[in-house]
N, C-alpha and C. Protein backbone atom coordinates (compact mmCIF):
# COMPACT_ATOMS: atom_id res chain seq x y z
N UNK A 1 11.27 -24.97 -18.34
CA UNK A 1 11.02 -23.56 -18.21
C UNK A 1 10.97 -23.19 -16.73
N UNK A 2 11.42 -21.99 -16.00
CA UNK A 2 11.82 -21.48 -14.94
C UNK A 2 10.92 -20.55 -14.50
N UNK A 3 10.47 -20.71 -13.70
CA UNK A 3 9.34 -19.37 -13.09
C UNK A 3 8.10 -19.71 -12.98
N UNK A 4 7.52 -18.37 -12.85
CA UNK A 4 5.73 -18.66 -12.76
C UNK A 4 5.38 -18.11 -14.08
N UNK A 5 4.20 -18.83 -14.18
CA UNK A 5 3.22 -17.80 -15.48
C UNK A 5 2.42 -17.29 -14.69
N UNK A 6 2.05 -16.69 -15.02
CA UNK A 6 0.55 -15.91 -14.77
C UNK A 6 -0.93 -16.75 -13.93
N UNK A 7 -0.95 -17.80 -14.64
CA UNK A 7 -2.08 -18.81 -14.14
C UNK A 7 -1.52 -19.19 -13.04
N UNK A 8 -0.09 -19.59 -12.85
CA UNK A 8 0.25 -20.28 -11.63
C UNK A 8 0.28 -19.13 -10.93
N UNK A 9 0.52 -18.36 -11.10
CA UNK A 9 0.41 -17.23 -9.84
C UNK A 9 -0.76 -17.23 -9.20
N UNK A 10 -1.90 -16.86 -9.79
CA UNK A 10 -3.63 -16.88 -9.67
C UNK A 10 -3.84 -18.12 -8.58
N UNK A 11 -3.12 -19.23 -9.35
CA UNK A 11 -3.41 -20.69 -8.48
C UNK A 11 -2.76 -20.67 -7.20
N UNK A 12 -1.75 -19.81 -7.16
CA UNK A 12 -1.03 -20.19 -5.61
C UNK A 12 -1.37 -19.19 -4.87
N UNK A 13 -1.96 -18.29 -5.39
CA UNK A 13 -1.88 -17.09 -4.68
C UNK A 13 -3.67 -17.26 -3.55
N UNK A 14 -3.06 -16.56 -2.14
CA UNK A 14 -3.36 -17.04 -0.80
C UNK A 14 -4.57 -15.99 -0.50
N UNK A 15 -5.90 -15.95 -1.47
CA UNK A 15 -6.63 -14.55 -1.78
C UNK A 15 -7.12 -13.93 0.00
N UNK A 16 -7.11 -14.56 1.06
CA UNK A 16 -7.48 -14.53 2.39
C UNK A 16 -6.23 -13.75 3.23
N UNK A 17 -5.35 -14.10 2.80
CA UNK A 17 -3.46 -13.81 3.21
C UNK A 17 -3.76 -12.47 2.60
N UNK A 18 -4.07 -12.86 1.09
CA UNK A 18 -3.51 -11.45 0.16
C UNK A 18 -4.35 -10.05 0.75
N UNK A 19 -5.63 -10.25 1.02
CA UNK A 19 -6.44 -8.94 1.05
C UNK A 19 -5.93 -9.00 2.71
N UNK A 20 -5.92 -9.50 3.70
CA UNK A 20 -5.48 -9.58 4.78
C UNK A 20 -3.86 -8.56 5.00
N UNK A 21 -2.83 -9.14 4.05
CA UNK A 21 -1.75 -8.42 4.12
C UNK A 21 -2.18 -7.07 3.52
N UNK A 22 -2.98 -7.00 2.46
CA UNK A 22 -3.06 -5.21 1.66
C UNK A 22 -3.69 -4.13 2.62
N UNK A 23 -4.89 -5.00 3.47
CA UNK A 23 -4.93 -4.03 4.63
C UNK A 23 -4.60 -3.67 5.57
N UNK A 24 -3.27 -4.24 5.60
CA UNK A 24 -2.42 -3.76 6.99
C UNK A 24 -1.88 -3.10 6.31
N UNK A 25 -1.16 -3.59 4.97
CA UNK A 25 0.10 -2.67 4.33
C UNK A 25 -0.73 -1.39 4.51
N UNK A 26 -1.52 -0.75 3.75
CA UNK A 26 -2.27 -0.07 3.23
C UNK A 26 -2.73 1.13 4.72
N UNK A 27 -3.21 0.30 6.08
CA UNK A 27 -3.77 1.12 7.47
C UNK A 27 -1.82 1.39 8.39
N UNK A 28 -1.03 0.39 8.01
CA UNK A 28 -0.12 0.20 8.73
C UNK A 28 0.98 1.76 8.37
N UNK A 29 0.88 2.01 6.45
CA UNK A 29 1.48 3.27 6.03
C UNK A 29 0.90 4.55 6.33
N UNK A 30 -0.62 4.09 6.82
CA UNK A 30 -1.20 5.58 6.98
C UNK A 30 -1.14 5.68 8.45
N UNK A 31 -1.34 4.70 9.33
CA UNK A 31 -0.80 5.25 10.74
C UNK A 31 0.70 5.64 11.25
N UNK A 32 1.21 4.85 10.11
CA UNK A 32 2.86 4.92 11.20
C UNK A 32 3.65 6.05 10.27
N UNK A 33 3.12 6.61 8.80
CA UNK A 33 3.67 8.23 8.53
C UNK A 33 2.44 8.54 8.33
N UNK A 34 1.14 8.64 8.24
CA UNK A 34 0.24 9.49 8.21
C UNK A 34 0.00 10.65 9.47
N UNK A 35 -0.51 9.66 10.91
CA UNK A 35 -0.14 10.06 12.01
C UNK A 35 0.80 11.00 12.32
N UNK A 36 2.20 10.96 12.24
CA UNK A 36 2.92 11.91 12.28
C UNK A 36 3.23 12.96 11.79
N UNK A 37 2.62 12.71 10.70
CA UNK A 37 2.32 14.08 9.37
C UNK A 37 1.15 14.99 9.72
N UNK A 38 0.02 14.45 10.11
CA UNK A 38 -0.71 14.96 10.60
C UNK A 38 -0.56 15.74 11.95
N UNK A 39 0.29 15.33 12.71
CA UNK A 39 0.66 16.23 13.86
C UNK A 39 1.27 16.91 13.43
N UNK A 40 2.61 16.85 12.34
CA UNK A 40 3.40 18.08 12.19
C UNK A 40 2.86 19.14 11.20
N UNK A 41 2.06 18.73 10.84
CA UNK A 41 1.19 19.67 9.79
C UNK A 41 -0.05 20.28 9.89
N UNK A 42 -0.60 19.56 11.51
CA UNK A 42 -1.45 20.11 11.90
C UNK A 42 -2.59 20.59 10.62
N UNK A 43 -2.74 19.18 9.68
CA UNK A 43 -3.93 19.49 8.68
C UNK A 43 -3.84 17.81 8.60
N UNK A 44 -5.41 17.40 8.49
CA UNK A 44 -5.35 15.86 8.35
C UNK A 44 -5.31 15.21 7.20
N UNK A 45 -5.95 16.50 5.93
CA UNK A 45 -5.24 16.28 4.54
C UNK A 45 -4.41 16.00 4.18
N UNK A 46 -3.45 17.02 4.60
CA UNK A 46 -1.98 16.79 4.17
C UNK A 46 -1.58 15.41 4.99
N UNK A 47 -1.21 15.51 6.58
CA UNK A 47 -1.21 13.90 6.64
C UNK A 47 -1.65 12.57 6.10
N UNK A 48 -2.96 12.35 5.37
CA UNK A 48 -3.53 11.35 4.79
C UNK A 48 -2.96 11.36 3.35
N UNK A 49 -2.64 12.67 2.96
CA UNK A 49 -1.58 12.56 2.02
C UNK A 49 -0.44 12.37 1.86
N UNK A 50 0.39 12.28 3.11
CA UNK A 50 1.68 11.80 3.23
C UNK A 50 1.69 10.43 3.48
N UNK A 51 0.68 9.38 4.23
CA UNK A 51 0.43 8.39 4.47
C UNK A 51 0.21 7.64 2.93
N UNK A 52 -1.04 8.02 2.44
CA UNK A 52 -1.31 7.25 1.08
C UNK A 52 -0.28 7.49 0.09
N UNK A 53 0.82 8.35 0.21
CA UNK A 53 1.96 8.64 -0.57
C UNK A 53 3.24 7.65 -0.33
N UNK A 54 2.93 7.06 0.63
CA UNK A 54 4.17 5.98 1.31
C UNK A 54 3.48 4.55 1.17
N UNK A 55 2.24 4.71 1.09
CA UNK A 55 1.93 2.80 0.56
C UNK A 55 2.41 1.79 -0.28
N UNK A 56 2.66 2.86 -1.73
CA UNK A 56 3.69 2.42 -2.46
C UNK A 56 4.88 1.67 -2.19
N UNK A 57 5.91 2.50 -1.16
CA UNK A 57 6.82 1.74 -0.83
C UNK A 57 7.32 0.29 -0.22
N UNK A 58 7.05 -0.53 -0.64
CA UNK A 58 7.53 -1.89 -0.29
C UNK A 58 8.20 -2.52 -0.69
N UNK A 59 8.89 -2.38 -1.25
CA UNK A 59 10.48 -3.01 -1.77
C UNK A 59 11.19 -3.34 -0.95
N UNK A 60 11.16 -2.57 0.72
CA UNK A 60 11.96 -3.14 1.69
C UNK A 60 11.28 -4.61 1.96
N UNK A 61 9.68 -4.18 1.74
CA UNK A 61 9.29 -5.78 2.58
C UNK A 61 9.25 -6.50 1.49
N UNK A 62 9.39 -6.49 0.20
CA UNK A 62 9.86 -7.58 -0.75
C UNK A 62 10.69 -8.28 -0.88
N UNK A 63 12.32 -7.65 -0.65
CA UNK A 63 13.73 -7.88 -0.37
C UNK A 63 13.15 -8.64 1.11
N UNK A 64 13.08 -8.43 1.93
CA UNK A 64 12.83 -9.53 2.94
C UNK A 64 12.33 -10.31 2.65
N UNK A 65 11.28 -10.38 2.05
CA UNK A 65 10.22 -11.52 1.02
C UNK A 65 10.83 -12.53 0.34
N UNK A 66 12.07 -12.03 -0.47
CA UNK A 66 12.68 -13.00 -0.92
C UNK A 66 13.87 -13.58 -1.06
N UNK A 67 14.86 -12.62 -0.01
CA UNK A 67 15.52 -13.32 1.19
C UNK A 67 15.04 -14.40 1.93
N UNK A 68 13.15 -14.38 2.42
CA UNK A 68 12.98 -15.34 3.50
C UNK A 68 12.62 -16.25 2.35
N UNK A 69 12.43 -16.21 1.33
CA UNK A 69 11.87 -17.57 0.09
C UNK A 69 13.30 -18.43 -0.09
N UNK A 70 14.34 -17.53 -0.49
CA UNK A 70 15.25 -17.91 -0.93
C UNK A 70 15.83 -18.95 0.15
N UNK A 71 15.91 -18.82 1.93
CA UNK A 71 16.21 -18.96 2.76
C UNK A 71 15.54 -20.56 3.02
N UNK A 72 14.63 -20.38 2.24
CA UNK A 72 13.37 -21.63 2.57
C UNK A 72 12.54 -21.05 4.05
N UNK A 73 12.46 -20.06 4.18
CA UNK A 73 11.44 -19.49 5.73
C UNK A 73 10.09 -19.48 4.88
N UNK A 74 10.40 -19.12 3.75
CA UNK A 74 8.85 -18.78 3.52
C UNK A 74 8.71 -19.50 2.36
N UNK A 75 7.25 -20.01 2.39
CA UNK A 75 6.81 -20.98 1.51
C UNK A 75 6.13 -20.27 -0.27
N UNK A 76 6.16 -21.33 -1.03
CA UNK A 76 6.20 -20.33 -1.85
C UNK A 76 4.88 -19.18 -2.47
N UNK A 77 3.48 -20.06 -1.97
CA UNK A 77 2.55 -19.49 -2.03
C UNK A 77 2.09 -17.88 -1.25
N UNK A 78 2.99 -18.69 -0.41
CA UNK A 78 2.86 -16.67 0.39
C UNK A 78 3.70 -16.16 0.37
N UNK A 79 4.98 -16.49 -0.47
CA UNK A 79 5.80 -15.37 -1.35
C UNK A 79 5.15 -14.99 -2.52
N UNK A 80 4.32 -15.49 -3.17
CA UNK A 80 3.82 -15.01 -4.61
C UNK A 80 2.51 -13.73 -3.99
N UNK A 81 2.11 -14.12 -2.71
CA UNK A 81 0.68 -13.61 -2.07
C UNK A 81 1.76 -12.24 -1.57
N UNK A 82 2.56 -12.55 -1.26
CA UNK A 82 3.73 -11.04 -0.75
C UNK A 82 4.11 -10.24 -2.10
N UNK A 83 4.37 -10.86 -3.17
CA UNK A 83 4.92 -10.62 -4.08
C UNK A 83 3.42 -9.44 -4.66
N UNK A 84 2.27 -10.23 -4.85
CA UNK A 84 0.94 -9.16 -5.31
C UNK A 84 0.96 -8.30 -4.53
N UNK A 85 0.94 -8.67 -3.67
CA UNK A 85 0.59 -7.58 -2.24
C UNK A 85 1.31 -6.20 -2.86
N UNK A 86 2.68 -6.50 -2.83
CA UNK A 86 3.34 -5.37 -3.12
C UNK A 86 3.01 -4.70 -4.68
N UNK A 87 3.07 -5.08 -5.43
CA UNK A 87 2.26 -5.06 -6.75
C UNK A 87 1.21 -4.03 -6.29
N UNK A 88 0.18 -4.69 -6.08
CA UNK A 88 -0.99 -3.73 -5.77
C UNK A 88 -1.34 -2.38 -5.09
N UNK A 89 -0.53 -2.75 -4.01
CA UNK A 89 -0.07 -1.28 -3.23
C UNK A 89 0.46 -0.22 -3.76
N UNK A 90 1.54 -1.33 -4.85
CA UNK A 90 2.01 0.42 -6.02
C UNK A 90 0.87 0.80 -6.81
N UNK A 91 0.36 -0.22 -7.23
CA UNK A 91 -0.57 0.08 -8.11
C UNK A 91 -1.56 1.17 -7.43
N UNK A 92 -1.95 0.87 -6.68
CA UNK A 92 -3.35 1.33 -5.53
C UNK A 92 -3.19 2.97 -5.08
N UNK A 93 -1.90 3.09 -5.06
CA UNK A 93 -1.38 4.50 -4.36
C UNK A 93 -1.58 5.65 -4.95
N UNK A 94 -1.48 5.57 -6.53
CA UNK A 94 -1.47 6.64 -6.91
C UNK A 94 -3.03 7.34 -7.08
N UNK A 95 -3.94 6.41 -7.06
CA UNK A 95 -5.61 6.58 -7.13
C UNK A 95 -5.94 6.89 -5.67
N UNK A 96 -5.28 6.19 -4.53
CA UNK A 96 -5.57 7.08 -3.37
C UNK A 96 -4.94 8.06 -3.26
N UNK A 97 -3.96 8.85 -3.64
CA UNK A 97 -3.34 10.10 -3.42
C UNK A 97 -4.89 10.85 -4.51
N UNK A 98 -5.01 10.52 -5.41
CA UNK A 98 -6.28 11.44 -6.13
C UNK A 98 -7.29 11.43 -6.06
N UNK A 99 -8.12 10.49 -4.80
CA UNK A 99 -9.01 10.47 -3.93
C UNK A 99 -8.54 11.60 -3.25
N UNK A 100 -7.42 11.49 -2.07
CA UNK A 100 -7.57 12.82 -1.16
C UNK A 100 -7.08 13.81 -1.77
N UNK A 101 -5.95 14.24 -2.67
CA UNK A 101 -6.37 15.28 -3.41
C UNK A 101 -7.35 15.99 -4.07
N UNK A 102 -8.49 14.99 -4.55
CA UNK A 102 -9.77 15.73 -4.53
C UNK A 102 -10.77 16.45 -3.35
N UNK A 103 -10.44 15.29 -2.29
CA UNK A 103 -10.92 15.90 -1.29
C UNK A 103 -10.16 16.98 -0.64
N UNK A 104 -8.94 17.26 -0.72
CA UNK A 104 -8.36 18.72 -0.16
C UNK A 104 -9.05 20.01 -0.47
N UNK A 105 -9.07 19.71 -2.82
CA UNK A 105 -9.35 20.60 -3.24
C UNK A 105 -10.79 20.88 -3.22
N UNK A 106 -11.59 20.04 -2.69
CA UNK A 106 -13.09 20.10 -2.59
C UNK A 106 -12.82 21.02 -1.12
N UNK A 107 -12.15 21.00 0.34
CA UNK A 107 -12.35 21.46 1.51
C UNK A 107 -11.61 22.98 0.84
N UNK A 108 -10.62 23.31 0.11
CA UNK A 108 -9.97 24.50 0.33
C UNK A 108 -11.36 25.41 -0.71
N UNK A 109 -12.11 24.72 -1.48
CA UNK A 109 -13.01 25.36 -2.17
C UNK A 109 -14.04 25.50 -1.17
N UNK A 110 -14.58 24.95 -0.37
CA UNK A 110 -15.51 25.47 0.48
C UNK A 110 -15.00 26.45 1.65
N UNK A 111 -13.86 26.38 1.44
CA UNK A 111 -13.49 27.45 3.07
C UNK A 111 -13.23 28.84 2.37
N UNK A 112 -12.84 28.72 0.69
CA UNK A 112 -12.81 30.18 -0.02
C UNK A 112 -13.37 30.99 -0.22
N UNK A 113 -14.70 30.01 -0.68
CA UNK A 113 -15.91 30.59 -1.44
C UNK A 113 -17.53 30.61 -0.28
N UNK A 114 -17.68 32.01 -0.30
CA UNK A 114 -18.87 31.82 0.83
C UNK A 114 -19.78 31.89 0.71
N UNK A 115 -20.48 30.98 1.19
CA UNK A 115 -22.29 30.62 0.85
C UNK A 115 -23.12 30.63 2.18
């Protein structure tokens, strides 16, 4: 039989690597398009929402991921630890976009309504 199961994943997977890589992925999407969103939008909402809206994307660094496996550059435990990484980030994105969407709609309700 060919592949991983599930358990072997758990077993190879690099939990120090893994949370290590999710918080760069994760600070690395919100500075390098959050940042700039935030300047052009001149609202830090909307930037933190353009940032946590791009975490998702890692398919580019997967395709490198397993180009460099395939290549033998990368070993296989921290291709499976690359492989979650990216996993999770999709997973992760759409609950931080509805974190700061709550918080938008919590700031545009206090700047409406006056107390």
């Amino acid at each position: 039989m060919h592949g991983l199961t599930l358990t072997q994943v758990f077993l190879q997977l690099n939990y120090l690597v893994f949370f290590g890589f999710l918080v760069m992925a994760v600070l690395m999407k919100i500075v390098s398009c959050g940042l700039p969103s935030i300047v052009y939008f001149r609202d830090v909402s909307m930037g933190l929402t353009v940032g946590a809206g791009m975490i998702a994307r890692g398919e580019v660094g997967l395709l490198v991921a397993g180009m460099g496996f395939a290549m033998g550059v990368i070993p296989q435990n921290i291709y499976v630890t690359l492989v979650v990484t990216c996993l999770a980030t999709t997973i992760m994105s759409p609950f931080l976009l509805k974190a700061v969407r709550k918080h938008m709609d919590k700031q545009s309700e206090e700047e409406v309504s006056p107390t």
